[in-house]
PDB file of N, CA and C in Angstrom:
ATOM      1  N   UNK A   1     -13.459 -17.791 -15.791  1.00  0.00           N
ATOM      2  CA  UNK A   1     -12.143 -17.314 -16.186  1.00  0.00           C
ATOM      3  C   UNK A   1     -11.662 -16.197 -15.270  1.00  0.00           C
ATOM      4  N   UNK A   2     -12.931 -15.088 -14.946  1.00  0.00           N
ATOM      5  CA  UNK A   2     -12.314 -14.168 -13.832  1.00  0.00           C
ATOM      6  C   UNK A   2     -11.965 -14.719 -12.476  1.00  0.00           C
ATOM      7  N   UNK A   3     -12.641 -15.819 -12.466  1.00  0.00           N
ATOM      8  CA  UNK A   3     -12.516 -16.481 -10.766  1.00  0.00           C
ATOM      9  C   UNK A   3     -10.916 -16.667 -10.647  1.00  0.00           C
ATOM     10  N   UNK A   4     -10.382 -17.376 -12.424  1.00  0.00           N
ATOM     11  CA  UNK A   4      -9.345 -18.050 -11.865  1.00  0.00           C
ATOM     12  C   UNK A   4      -8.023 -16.599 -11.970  1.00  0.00           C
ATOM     13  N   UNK A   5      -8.214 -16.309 -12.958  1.00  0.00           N
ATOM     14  CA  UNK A   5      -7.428 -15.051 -12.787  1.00  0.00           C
ATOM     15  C   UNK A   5      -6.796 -14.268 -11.245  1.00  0.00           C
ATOM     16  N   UNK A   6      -8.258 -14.032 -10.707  1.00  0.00           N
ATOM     17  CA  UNK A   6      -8.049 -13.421  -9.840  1.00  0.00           C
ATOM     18  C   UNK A   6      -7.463 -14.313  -8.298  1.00  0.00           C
ATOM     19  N   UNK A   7      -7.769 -15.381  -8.447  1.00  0.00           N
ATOM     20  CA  UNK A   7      -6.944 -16.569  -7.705  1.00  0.00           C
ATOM     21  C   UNK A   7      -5.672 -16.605  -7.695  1.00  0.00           C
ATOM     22  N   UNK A   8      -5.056 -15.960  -9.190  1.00  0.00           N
ATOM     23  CA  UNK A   8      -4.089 -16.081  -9.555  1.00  0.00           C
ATOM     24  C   UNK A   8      -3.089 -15.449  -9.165  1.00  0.00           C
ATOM     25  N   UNK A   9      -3.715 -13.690  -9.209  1.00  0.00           N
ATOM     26  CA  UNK A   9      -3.159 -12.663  -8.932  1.00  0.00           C
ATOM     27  C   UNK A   9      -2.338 -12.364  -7.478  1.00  0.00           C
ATOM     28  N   UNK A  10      -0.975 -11.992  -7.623  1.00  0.00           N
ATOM     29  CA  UNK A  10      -0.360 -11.900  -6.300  1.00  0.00           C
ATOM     30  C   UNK A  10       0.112 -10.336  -6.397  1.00  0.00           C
ATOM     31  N   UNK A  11      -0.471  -9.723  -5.610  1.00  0.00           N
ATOM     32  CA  UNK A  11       0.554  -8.128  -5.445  1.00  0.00           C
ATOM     33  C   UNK A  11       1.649  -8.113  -5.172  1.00  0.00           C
ATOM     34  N   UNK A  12       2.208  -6.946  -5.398  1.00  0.00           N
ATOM     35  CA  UNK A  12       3.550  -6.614  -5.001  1.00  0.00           C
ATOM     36  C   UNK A  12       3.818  -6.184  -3.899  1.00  0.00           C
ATOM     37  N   UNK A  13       4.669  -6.697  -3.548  1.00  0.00           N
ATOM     38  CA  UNK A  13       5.228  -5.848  -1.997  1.00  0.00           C
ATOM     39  C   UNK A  13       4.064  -6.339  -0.313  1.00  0.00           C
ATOM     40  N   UNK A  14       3.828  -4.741  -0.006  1.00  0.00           N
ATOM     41  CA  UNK A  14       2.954  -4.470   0.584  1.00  0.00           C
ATOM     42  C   UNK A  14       1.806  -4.157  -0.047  1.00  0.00           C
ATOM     43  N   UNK A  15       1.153  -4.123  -0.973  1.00  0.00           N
ATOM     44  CA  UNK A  15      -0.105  -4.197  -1.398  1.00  0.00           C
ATOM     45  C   UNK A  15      -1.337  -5.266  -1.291  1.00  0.00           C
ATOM     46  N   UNK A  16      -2.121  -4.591  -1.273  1.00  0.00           N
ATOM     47  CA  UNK A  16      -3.543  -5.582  -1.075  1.00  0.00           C
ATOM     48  C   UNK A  16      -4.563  -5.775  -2.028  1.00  0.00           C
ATOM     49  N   UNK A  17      -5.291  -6.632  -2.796  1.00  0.00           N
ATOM     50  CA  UNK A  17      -6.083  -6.797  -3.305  1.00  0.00           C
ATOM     51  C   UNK A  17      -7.282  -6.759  -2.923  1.00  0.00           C
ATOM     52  N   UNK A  18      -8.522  -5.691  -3.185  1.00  0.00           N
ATOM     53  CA  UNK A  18      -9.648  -5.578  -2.277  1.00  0.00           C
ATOM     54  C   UNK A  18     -10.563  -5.544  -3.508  1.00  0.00           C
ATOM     55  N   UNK A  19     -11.698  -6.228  -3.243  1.00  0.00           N
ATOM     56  CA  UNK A  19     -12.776  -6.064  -3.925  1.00  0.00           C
ATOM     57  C   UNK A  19     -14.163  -4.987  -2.412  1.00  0.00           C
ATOM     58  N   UNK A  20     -14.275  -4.339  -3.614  1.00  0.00           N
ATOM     59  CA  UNK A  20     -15.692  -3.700  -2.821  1.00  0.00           C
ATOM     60  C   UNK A  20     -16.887  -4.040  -2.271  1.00  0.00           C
ATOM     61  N   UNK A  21     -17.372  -3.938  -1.481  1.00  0.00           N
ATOM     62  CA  UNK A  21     -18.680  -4.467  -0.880  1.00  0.00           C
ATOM     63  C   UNK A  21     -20.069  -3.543  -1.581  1.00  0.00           C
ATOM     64  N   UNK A  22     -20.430  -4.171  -2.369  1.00  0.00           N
ATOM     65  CA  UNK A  22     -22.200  -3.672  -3.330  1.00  0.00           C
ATOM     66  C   UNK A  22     -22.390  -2.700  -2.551  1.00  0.00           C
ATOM     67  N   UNK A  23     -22.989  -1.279  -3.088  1.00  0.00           N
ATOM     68  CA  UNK A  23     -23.550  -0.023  -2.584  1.00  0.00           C
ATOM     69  C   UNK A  23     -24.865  -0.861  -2.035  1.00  0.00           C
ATOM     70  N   UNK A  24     -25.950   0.048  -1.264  1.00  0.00           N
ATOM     71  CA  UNK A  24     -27.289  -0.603  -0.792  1.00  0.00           C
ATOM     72  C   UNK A  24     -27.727  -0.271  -1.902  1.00  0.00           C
ATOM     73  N   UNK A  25     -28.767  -0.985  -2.765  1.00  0.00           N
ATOM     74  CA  UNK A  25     -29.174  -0.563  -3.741  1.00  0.00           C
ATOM     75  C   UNK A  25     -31.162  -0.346  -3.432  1.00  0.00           C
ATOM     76  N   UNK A  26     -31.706  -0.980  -2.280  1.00  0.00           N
ATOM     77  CA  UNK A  26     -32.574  -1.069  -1.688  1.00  0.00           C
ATOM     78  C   UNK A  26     -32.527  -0.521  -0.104  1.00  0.00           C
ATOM     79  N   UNK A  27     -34.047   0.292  -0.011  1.00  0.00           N
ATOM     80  CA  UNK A  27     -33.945   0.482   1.724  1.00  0.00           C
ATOM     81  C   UNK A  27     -34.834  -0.413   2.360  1.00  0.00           C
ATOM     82  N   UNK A  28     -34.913  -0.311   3.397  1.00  0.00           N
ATOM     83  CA  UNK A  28     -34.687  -1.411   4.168  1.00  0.00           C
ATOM     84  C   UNK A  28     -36.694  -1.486   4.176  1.00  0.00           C
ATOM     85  N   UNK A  29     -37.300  -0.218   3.616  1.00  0.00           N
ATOM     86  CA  UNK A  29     -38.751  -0.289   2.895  1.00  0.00           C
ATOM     87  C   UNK A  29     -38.821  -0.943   2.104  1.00  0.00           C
ATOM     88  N   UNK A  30     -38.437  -1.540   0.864  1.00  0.00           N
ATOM     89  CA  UNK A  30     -37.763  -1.827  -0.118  1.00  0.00           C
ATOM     90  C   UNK A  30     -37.928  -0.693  -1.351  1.00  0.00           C
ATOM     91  N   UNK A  31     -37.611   0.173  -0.516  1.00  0.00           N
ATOM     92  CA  UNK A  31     -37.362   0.964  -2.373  1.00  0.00           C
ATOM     93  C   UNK A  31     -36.505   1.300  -2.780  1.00  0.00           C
ATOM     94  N   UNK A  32     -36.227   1.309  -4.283  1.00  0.00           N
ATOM     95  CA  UNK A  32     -34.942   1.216  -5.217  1.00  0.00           C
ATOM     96  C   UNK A  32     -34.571   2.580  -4.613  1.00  0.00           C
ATOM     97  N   UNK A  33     -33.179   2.560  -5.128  1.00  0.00           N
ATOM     98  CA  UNK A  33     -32.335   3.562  -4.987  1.00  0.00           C
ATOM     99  C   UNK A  33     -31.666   4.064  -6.253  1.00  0.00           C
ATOM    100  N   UNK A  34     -31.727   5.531  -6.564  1.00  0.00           N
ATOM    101  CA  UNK A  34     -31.009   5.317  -7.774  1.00  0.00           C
ATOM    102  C   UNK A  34     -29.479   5.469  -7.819  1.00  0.00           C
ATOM    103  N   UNK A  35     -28.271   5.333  -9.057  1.00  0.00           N
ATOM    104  CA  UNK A  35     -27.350   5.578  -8.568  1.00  0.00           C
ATOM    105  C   UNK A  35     -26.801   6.854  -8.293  1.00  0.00           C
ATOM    106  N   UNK A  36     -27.759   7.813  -8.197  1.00  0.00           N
ATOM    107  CA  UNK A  36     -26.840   8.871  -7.966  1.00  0.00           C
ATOM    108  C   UNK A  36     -27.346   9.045  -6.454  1.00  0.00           C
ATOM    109  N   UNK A  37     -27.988   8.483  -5.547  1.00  0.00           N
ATOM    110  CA  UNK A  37     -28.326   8.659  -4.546  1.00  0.00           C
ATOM    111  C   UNK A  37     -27.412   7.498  -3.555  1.00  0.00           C
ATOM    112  N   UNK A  38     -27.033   6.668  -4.244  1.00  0.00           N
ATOM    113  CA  UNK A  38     -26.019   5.904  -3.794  1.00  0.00           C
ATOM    114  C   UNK A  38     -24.802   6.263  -3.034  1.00  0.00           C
ATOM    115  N   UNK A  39     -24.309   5.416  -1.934  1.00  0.00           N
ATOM    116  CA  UNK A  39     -23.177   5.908  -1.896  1.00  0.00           C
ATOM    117  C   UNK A  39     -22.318   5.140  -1.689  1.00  0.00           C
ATOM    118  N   UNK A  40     -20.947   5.925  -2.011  1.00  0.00           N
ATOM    119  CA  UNK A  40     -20.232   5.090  -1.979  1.00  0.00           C
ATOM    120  C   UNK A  40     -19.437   4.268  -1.243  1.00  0.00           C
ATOM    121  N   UNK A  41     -19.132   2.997  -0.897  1.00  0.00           N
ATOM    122  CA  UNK A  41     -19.436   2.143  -0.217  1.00  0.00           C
ATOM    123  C   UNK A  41     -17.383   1.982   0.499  1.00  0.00           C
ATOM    124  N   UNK A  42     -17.609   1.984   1.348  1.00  0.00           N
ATOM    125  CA  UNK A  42     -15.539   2.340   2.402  1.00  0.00           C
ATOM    126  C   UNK A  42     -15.888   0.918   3.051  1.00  0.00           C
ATOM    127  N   UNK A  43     -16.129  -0.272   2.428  1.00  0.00           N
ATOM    128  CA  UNK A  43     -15.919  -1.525   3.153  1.00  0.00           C
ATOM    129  C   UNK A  43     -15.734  -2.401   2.081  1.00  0.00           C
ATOM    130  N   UNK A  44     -14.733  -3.602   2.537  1.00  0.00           N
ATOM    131  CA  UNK A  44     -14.093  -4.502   1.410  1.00  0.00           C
ATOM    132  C   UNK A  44     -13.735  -5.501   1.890  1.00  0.00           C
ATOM    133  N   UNK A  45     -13.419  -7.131   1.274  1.00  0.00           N
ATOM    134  CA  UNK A  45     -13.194  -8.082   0.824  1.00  0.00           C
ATOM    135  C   UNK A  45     -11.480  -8.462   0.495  1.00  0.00           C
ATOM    136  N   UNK A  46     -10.814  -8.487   1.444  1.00  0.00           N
ATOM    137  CA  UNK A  46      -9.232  -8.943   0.864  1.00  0.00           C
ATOM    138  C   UNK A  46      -9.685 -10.022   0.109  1.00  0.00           C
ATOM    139  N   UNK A  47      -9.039  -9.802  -1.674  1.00  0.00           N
ATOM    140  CA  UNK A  47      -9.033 -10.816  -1.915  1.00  0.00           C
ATOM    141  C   UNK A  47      -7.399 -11.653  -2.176  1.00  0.00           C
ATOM    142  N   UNK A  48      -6.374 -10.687  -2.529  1.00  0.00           N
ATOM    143  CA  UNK A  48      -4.953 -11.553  -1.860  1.00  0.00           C
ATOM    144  C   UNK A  48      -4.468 -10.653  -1.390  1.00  0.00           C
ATOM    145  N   UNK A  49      -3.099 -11.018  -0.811  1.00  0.00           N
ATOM    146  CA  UNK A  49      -2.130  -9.678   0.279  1.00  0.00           C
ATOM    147  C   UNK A  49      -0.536  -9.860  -0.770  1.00  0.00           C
ATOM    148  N   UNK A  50       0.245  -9.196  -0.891  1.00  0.00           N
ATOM    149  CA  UNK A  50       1.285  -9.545  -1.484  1.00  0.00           C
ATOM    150  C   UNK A  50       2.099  -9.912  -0.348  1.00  0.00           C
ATOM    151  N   UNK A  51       3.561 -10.208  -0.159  1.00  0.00           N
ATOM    152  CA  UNK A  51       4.343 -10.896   0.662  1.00  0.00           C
ATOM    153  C   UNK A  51       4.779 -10.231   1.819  1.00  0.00           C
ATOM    154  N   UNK A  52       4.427  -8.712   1.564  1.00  0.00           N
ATOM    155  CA  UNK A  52       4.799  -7.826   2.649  1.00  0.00           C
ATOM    156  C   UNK A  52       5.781  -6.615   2.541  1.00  0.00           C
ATOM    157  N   UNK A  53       6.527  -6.051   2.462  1.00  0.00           N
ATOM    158  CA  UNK A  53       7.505  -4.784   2.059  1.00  0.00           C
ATOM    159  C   UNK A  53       8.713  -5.257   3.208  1.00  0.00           C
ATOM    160  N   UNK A  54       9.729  -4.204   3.224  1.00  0.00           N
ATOM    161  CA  UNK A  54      10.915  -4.731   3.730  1.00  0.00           C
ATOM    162  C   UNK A  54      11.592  -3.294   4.198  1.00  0.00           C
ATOM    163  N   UNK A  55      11.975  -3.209   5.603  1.00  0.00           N
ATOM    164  CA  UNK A  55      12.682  -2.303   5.858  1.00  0.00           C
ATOM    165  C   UNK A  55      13.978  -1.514   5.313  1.00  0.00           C
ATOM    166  N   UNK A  56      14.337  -0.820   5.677  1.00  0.00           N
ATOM    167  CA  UNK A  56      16.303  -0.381   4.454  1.00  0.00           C
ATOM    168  C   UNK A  56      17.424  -1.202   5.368  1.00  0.00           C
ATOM    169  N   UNK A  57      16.809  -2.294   6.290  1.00  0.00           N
ATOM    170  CA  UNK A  57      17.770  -3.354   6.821  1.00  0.00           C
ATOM    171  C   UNK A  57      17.633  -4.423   6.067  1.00  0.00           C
ATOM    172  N   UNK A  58      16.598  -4.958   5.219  1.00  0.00           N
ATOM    173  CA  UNK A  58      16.146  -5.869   4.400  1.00  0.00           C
ATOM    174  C   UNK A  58      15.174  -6.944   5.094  1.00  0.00           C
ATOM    175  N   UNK A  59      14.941  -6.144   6.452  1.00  0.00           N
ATOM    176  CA  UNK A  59      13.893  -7.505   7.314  1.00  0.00           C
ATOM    177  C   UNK A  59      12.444  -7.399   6.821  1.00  0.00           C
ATOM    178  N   UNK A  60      11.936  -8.221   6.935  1.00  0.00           N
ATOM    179  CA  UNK A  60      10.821  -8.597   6.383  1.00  0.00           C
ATOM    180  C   UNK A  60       9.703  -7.695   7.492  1.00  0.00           C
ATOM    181  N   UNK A  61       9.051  -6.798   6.728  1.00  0.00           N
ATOM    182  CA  UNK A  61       7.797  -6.530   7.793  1.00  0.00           C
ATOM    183  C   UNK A  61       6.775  -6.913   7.185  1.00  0.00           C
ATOM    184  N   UNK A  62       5.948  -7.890   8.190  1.00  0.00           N
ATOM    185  CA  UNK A  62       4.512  -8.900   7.613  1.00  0.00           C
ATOM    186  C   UNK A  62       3.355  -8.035   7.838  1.00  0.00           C
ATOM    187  N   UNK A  63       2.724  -8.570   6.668  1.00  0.00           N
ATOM    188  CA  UNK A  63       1.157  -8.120   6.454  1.00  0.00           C
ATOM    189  C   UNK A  63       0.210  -7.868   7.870  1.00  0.00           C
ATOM    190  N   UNK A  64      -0.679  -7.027   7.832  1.00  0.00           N
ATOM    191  CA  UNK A  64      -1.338  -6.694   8.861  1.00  0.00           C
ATOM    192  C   UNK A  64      -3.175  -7.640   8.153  1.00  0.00           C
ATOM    193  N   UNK A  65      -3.074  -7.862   7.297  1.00  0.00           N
ATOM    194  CA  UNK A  65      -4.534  -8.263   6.360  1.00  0.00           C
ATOM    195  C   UNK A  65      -4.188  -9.733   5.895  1.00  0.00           C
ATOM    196  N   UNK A  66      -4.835 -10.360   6.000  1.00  0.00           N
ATOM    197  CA  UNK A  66      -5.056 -11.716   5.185  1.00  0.00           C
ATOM    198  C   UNK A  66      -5.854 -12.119   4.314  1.00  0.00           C
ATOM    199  N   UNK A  67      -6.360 -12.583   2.946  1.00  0.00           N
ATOM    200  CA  UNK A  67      -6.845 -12.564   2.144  1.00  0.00           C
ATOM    201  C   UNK A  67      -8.407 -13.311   2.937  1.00  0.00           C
ATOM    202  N   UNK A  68      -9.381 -12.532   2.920  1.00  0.00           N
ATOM    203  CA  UNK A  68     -10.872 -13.304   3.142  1.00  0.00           C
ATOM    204  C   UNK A  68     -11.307 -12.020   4.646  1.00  0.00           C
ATOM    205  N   UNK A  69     -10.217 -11.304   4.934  1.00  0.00           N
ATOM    206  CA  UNK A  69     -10.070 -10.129   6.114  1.00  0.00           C
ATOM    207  C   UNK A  69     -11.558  -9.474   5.167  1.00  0.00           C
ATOM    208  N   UNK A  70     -12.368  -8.831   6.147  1.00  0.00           N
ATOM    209  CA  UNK A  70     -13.193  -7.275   5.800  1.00  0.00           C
ATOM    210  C   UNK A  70     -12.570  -6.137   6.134  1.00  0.00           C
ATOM    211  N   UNK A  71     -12.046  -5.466   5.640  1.00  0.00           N
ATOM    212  CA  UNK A  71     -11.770  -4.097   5.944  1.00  0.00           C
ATOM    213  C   UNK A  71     -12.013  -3.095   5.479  1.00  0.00           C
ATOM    214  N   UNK A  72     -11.763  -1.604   6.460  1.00  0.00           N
ATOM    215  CA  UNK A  72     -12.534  -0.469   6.133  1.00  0.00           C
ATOM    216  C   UNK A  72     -11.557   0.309   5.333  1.00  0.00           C
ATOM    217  N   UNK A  73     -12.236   0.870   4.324  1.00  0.00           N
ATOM    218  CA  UNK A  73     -11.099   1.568   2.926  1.00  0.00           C
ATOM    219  C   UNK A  73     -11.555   3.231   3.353  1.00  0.00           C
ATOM    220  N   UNK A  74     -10.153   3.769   2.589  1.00  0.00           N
ATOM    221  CA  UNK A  74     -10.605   4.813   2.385  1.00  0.00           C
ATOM    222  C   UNK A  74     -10.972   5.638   1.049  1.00  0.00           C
ATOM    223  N   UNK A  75     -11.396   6.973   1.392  1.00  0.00           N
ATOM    224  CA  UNK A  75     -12.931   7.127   0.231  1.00  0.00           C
ATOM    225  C   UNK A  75     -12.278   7.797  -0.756  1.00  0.00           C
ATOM    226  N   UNK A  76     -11.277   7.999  -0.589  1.00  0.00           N
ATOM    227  CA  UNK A  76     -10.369   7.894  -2.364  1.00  0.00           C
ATOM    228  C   UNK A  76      -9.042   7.181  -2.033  1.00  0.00           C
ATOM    229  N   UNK A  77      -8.560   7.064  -3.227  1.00  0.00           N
ATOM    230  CA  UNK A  77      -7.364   6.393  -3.241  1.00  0.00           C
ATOM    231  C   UNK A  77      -7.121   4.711  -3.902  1.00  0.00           C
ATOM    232  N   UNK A  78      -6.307   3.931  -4.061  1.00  0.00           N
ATOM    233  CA  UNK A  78      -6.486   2.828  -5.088  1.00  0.00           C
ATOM    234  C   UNK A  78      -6.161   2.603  -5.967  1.00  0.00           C
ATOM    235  N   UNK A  79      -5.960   1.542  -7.022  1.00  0.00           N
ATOM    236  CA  UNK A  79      -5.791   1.703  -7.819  1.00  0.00           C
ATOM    237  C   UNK A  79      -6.810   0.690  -8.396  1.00  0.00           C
ATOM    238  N   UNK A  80      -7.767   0.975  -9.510  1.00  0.00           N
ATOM    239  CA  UNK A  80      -8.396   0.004  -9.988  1.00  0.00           C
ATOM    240  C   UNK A  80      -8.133  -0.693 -10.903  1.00  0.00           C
ATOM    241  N   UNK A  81      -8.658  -2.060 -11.093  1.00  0.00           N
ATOM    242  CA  UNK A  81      -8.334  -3.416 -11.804  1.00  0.00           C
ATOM    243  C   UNK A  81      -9.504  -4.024 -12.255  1.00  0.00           C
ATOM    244  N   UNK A  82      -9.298  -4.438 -13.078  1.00  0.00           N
ATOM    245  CA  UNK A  82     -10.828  -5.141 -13.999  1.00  0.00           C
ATOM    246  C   UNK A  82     -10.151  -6.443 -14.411  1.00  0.00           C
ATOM    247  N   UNK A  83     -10.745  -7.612 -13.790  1.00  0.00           N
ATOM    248  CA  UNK A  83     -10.840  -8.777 -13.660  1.00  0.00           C
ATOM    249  C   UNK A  83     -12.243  -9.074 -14.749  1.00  0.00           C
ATOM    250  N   UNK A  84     -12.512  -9.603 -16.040  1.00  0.00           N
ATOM    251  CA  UNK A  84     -13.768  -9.498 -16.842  1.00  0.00           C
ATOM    252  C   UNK A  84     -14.333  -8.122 -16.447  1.00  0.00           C
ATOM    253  N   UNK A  85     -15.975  -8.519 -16.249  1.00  0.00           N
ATOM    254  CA  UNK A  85     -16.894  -7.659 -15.538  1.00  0.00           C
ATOM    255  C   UNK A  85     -16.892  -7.388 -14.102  1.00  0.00           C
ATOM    256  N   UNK A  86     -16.161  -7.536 -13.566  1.00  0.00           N
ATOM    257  CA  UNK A  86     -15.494  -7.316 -11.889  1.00  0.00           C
ATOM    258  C   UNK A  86     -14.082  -6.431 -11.735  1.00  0.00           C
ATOM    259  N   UNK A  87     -14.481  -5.333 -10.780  1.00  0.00           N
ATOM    260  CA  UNK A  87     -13.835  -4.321 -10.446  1.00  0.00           C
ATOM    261  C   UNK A  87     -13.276  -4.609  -9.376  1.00  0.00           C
ATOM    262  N   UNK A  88     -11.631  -4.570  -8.749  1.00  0.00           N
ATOM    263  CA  UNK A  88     -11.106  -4.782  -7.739  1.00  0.00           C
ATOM    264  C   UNK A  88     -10.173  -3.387  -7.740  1.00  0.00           C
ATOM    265  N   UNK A  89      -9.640  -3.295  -6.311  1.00  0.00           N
ATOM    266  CA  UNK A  89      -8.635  -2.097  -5.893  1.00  0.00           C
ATOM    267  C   UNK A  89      -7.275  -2.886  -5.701  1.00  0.00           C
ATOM    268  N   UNK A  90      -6.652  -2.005  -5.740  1.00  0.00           N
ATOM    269  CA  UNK A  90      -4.871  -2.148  -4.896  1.00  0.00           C
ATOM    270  C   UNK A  90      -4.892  -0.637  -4.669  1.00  0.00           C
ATOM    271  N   UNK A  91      -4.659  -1.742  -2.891  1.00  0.00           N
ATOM    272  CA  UNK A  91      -4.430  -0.395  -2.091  1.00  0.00           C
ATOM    273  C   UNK A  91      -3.085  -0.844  -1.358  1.00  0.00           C
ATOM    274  N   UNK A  92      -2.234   0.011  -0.668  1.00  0.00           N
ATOM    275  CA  UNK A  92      -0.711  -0.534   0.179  1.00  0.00           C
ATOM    276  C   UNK A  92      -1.601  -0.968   1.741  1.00  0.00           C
ATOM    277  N   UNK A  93      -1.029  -1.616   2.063  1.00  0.00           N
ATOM    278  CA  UNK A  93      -1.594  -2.481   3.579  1.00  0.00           C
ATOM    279  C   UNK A  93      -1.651  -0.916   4.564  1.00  0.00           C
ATOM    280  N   UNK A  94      -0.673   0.191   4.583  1.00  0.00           N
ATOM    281  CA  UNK A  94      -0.836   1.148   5.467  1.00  0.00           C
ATOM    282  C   UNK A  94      -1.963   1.896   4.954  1.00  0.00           C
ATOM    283  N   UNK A  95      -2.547   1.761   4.036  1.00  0.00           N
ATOM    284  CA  UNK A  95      -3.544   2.572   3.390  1.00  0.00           C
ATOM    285  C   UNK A  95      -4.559   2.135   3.886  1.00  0.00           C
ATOM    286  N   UNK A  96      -4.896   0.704   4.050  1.00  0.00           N
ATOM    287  CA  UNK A  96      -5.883   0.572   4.738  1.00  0.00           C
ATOM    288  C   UNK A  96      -6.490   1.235   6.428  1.00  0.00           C
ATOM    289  N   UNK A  97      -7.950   1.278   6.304  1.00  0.00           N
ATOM    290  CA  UNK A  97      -7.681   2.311   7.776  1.00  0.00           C
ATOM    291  C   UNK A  97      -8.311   0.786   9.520  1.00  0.00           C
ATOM    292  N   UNK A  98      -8.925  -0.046   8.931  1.00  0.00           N
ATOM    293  CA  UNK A  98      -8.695  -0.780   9.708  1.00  0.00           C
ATOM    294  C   UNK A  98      -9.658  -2.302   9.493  1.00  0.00           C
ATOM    295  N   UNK A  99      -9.479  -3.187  10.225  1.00  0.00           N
ATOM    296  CA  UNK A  99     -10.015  -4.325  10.100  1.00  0.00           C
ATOM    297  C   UNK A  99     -11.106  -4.792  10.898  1.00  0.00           C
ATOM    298  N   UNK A 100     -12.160  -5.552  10.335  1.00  0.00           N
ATOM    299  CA  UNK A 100     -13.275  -5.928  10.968  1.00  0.00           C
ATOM    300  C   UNK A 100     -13.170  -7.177  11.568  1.00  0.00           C
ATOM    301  N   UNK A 101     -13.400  -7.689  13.043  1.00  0.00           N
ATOM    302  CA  UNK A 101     -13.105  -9.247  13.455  1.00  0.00           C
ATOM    303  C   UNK A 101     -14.378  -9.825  12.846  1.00  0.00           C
TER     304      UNK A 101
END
């Protein structure tokens, strides 16, 4: 049901739909980590883009992100969304700080 929801979901404007990329919860020894030693994790998952925002001429300025993009977030800011047990952001496309090829 969250899958389809979130399939569903289209932002507004210039906004982006980002899900977070899992903190490390293991080192690379394998030992647990707890969460307060965790951190918090500035990389993400477009999961949709909205249509884009519009100048005060009314022209269309297009998305810089495409939904399935990795990109690097920044370490506050967002707005969070709860899809079931799944946490996603909306962030505005200029908010983002850049993209991974």
């Amino acid at each position: 049901m969250a899958r389809r929801l979130v399939t569903n979901f289209k932002p507004m404007l210039d906004r982006v739909l980002v899900q977070r990329t899992a903190a490390v919860e293991k080192t690379a020894g394998g030992i647990l980590l707890p969460e307060s030693v965790q951190s918090k994790v500035n990389e993400g998952t477009v999961v949709s883009v909205g249509p884009g925002g519009r100048t005060s001429d009314g022209k269309a300025i297009p998305m810089s992100v495409a939904a399935g993009d990795s990109v690097l977030l920044p370490e506050y800011g967002g707005t969070s969304v709860k899809f079931d047990d799944q946490e996603y952001f909306i962030f505005r496309d200029d908010d983002l700080l850049g993209k991974f090829d």
